[in-house]
N, C-alpha and C. Protein backbone atom coordinates (compact mmCIF):
# COMPACT_ATOMS: atom_id res chain seq x y z
N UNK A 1 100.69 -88.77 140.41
CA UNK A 1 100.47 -88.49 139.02
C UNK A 1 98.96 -88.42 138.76
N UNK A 2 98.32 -87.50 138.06
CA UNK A 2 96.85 -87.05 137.51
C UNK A 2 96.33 -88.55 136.84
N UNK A 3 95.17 -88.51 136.99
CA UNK A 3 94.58 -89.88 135.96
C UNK A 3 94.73 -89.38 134.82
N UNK A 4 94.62 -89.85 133.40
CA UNK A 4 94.40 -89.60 132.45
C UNK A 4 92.75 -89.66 131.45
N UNK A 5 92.50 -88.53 131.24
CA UNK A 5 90.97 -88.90 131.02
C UNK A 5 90.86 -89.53 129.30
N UNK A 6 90.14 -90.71 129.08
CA UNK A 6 90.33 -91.29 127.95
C UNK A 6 88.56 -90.92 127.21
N UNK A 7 87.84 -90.40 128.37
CA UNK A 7 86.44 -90.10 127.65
C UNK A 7 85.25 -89.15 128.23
N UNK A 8 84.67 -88.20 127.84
CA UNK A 8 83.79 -87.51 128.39
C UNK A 8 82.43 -88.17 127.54
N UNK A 9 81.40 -88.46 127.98
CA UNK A 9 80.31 -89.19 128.16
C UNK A 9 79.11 -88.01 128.41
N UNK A 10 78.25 -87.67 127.51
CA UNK A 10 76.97 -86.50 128.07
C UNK A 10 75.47 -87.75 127.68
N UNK A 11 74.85 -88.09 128.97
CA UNK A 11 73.47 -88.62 128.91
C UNK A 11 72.29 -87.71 129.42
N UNK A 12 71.05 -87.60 129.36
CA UNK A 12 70.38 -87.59 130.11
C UNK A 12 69.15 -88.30 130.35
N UNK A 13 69.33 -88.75 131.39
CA UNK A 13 68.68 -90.25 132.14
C UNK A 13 67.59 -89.25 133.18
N UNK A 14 66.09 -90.09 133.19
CA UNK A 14 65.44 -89.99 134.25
C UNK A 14 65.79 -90.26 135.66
N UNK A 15 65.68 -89.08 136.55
CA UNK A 15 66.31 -89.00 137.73
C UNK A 15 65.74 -90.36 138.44
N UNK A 16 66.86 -90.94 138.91
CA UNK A 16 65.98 -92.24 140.14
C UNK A 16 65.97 -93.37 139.53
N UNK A 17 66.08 -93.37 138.19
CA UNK A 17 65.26 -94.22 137.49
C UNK A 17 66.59 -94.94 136.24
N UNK A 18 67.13 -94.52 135.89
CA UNK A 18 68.59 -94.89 135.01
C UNK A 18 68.63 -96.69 135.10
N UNK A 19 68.90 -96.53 134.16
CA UNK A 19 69.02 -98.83 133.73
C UNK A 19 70.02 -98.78 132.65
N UNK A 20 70.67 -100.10 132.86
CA UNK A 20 71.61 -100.53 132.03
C UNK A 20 71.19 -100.87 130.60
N UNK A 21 70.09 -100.20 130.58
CA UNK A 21 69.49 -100.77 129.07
C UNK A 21 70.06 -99.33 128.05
N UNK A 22 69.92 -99.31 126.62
CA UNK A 22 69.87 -98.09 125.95
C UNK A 22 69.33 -97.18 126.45
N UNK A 23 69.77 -96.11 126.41
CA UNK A 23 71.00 -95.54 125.67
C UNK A 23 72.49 -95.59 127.07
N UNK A 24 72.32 -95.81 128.23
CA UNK A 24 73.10 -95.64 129.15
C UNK A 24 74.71 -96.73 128.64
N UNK A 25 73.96 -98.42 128.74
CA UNK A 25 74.49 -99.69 128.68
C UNK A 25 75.99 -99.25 127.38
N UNK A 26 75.52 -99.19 126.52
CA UNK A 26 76.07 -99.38 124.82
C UNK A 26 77.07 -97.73 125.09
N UNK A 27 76.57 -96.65 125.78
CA UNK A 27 77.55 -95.26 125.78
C UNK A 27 78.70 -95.68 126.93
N UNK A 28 78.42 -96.09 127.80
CA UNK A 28 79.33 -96.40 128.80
C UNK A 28 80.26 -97.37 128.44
N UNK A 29 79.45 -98.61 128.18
CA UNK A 29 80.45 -100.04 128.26
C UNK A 29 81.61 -99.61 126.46
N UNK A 30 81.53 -99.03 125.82
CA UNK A 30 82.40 -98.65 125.04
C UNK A 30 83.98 -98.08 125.60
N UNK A 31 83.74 -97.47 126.61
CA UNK A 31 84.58 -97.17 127.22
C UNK A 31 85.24 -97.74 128.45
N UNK A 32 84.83 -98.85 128.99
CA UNK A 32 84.98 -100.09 130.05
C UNK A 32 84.30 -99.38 131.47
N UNK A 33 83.33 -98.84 131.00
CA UNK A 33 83.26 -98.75 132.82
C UNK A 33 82.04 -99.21 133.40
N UNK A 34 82.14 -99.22 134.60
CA UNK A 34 81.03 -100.36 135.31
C UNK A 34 79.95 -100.03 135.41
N UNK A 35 79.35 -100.26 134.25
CA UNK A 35 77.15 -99.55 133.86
C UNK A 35 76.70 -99.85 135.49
N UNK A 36 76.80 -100.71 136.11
CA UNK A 36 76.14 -101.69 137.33
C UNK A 36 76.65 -100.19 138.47
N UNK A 37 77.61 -99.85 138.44
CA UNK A 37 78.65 -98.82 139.85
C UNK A 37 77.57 -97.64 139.31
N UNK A 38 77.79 -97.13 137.86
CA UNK A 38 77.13 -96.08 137.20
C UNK A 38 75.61 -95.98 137.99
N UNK A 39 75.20 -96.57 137.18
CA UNK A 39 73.32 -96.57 137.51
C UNK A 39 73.08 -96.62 139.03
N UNK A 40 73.95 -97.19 139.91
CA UNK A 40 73.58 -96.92 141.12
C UNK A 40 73.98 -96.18 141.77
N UNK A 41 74.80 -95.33 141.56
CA UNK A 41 75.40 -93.95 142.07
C UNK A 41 74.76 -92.94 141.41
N UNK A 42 73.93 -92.93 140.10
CA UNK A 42 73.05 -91.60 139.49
C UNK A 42 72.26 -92.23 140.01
N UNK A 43 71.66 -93.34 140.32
CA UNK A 43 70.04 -93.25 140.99
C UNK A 43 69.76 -93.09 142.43
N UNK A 44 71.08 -93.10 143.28
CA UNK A 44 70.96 -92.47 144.48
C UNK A 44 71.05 -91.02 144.94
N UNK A 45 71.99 -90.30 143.76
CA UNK A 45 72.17 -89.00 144.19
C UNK A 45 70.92 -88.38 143.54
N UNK A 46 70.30 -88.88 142.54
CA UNK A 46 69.40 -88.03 141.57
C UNK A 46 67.79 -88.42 142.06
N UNK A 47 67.69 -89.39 143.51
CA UNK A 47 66.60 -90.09 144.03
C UNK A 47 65.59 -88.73 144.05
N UNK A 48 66.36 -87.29 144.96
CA UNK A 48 65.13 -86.95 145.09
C UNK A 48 64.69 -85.99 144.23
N UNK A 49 65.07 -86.04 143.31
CA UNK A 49 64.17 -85.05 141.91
C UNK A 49 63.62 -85.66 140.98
N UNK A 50 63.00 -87.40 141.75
CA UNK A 50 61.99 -88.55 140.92
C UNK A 50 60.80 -87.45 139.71
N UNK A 51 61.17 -87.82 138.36
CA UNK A 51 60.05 -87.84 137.42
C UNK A 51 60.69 -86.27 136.21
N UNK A 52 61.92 -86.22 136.86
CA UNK A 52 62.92 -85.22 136.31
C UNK A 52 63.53 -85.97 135.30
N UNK A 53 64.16 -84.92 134.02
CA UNK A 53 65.34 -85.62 133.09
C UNK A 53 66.59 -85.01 133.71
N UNK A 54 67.42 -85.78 134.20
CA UNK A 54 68.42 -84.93 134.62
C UNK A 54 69.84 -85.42 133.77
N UNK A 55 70.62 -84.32 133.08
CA UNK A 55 71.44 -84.24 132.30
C UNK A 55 72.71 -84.84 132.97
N UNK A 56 73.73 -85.79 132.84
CA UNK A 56 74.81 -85.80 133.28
C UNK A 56 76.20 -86.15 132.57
N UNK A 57 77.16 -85.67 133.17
CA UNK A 57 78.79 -85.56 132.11
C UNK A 57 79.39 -86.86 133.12
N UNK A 58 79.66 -87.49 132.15
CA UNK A 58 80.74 -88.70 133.07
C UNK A 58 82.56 -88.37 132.49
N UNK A 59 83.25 -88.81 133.43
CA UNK A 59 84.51 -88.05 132.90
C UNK A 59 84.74 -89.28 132.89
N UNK A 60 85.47 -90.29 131.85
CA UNK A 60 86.24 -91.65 132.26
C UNK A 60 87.57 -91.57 132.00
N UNK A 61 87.76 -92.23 133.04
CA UNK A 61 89.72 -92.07 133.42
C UNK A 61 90.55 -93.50 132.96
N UNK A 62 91.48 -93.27 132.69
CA UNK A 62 92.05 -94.36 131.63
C UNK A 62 92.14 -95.62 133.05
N UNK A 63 92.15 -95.54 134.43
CA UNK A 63 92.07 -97.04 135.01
C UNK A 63 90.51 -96.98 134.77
N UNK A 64 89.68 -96.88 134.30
CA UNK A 64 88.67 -97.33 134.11
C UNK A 64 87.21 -96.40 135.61
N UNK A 65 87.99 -95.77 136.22
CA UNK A 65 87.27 -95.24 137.06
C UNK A 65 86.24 -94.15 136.22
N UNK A 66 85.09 -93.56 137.29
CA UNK A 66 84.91 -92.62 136.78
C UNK A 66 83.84 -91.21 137.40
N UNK A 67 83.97 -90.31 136.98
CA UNK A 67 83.42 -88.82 137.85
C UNK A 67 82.03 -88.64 137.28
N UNK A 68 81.32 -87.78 138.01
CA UNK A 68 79.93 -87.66 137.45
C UNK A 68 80.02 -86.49 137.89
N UNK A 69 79.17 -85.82 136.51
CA UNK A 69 78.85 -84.00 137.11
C UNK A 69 77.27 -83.89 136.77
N UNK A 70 76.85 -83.37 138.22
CA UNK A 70 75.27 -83.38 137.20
C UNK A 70 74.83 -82.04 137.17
N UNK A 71 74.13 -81.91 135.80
CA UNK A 71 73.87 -80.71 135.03
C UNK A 71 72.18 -80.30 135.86
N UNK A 72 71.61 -78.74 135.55
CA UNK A 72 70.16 -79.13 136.04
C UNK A 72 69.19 -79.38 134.91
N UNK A 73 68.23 -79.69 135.25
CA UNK A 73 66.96 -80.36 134.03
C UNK A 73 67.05 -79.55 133.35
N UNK A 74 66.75 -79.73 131.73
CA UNK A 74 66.45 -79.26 130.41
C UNK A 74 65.51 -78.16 130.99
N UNK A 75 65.45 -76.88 130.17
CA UNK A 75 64.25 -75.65 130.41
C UNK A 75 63.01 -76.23 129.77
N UNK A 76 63.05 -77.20 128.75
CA UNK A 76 61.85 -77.35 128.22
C UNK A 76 61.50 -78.29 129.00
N UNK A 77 61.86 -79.25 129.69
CA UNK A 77 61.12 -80.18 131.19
C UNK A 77 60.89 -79.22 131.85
N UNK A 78 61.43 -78.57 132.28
CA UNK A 78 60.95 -77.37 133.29
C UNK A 78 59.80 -76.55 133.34
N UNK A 79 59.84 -76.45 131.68
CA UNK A 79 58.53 -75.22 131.07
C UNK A 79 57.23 -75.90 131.42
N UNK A 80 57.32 -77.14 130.63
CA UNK A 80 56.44 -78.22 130.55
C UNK A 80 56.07 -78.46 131.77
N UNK A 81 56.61 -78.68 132.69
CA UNK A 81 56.18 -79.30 134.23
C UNK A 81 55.33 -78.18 134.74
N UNK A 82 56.09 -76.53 134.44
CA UNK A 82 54.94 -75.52 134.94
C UNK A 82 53.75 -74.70 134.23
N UNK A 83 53.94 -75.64 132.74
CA UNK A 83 52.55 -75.24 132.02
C UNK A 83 51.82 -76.37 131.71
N UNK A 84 52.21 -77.19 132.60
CA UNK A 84 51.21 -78.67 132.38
C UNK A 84 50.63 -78.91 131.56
N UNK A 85 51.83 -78.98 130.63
CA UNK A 85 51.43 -79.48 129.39
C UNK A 85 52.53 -80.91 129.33
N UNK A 86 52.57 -81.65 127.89
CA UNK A 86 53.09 -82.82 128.22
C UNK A 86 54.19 -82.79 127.14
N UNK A 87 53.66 -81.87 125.99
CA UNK A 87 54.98 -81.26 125.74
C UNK A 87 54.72 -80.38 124.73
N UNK A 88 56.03 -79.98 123.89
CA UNK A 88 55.44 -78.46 123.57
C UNK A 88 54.91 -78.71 122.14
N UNK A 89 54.32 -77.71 121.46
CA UNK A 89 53.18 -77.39 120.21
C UNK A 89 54.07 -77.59 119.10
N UNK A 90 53.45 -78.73 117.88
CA UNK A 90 54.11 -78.56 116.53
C UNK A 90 53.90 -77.74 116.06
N UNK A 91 53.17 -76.43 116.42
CA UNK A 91 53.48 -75.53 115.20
C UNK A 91 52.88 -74.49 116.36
N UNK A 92 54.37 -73.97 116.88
CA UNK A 92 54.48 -73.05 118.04
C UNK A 92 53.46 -71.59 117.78
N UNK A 93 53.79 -70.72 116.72
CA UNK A 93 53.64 -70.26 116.12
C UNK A 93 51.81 -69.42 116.32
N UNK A 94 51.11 -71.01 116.05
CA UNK A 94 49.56 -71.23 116.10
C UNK A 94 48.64 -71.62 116.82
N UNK A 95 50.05 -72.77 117.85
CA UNK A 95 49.01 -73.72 118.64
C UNK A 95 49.95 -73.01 120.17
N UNK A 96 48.87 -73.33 121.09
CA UNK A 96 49.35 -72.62 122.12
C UNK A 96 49.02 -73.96 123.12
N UNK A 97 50.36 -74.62 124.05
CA UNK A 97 49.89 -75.53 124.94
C UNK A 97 49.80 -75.21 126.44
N UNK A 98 49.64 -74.06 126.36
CA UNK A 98 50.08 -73.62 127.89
C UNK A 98 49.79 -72.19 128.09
N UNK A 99 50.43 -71.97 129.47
CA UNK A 99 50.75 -70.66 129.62
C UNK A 99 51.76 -70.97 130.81
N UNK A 100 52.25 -69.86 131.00
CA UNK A 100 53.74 -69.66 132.53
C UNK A 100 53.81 -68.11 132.74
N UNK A 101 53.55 -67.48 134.19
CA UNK A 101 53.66 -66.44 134.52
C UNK A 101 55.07 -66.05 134.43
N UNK A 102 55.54 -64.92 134.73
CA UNK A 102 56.99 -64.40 134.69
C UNK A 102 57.27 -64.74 136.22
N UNK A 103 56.81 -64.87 137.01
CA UNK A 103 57.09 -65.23 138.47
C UNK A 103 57.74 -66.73 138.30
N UNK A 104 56.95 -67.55 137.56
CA UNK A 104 57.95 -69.11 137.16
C UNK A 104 58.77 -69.02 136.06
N UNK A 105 59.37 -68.03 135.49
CA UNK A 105 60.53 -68.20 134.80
C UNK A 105 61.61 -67.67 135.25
N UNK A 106 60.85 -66.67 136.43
CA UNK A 106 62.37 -66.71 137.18
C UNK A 106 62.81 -67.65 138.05
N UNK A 107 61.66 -68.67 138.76
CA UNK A 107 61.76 -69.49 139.15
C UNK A 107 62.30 -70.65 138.82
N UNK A 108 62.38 -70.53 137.16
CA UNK A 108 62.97 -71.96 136.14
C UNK A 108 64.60 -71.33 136.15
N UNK A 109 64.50 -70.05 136.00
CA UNK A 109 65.93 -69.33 135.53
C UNK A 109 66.45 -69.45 136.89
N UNK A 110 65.90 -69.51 137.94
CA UNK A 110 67.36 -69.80 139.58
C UNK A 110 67.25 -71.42 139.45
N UNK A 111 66.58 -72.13 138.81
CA UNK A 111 67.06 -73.36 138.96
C UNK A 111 68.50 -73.28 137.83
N UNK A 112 68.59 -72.75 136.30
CA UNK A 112 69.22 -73.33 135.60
C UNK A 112 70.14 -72.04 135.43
N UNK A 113 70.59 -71.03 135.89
CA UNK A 113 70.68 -69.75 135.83
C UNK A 113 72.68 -70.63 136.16
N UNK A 114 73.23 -71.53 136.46
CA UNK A 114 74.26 -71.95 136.99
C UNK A 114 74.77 -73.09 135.59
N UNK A 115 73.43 -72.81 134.83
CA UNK A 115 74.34 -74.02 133.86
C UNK A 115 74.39 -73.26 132.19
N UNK A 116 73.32 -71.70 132.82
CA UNK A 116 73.46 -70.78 131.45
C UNK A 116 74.54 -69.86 131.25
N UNK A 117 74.59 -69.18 129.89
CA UNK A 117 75.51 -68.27 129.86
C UNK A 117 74.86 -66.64 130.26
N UNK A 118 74.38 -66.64 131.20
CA UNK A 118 73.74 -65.39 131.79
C UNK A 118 74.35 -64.31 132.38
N UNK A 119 74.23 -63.43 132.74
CA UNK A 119 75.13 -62.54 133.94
C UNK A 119 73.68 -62.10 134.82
N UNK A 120 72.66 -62.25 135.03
CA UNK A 120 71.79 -62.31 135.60
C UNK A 120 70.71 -63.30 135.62
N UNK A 121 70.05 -63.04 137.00
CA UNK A 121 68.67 -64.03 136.82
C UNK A 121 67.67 -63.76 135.64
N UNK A 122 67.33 -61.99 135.55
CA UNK A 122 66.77 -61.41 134.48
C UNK A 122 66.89 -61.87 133.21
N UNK A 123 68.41 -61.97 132.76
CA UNK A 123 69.06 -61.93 131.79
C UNK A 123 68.32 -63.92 131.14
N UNK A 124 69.01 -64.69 132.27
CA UNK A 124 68.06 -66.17 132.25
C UNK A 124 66.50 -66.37 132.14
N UNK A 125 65.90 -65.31 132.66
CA UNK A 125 64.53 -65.26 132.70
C UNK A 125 64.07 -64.85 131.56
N UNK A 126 65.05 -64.45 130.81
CA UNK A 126 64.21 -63.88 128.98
C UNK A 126 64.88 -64.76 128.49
N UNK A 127 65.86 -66.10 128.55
CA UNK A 127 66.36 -66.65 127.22
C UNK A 127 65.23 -68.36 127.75
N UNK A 128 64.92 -68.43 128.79
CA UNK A 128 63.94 -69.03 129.08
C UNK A 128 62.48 -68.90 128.85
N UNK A 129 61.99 -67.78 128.70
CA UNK A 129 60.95 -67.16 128.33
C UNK A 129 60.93 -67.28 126.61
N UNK A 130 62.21 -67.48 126.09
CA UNK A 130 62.58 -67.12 124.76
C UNK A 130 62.00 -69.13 124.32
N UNK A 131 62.95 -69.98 125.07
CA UNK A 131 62.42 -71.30 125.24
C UNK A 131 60.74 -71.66 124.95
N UNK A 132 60.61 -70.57 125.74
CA UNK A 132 59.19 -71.07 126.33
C UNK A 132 57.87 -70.76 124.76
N UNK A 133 58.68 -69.48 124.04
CA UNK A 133 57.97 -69.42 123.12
C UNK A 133 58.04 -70.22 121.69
N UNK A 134 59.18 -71.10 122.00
CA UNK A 134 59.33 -71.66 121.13
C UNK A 134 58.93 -73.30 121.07
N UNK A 135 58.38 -73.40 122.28
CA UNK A 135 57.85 -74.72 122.54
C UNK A 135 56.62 -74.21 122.39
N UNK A 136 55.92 -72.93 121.88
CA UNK A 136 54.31 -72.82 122.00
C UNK A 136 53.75 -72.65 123.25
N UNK A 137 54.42 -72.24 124.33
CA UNK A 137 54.06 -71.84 125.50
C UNK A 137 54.11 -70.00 125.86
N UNK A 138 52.67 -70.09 126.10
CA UNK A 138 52.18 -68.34 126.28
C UNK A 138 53.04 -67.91 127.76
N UNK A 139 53.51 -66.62 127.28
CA UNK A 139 54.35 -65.84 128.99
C UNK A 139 53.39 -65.25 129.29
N UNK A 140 52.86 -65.04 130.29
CA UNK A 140 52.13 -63.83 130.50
C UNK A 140 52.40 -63.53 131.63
N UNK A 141 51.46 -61.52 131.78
CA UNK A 141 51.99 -60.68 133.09
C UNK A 141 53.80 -61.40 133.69
């Protein structure tokens, strides 16, 4: 017989790095499952993309078990990491914190190109680019 799923769970926790403290502790233990099993199974699989936000879906199953799916990093961590900036402009518009060639947004778009609604890399590479202008980050060439 199938488990029964009693909860879907969306965090995103620093890769490597996840603790039983807020926001992880209080989303999980609502639903009985073991924060302690949790945090050490996302901080081993997510070890080597240290200093990443990495998004993840927990499925919890009515014995209390539970599945992990992990999503890839946010585009705006992504943008940010390749326009070294620390994050993006309050007033996109005017202030400019960066810049990102089109060579790294296709490079951001094959990382996340599997978690968008795209039918191409291209297609990912302009709604990322689209991101990018809205965090105040210049595309250029």
């Amino acid at each position: 017989m199938a488990k029964q799923v009693t909860a879907k769970v969306k965090l995103q926790c620093p890769a490597g790095q996840a603790t039983p403290a807020p926001p992880v502790g209080p989303a999980l233990g609502q639903h009985g499952v073991n924060i302690a099993a949790f945090v050490k199974q996302f901080n081993d699989a997510t070890r080597p993309q240290l200093g990443m936000i990495i998004p993840v879906e927990i499925t919890v199953y009515s014995d209390r078990t539970f599945e992990l799916m992990y999503k890839s990093p946010p585009a705006s961590v992504l943008l940010a990491k390749a326009a070294g900036a620390a994050k993006g402009a309050a007033n996109p518009r005017t202030d400019k914190v960066g810049q990102v060639t089109q060579a790294q947004l296709v490079d951001i778009a094959k990382i996340k190109v599997k978690d968008l609604n795209a039918g191409s890399i291209e297609a990912a590479a302009r709604m990322i680019a689209g991101t990018a202008r809205s965090m105040g980050i210049k595309v250029v060439g």
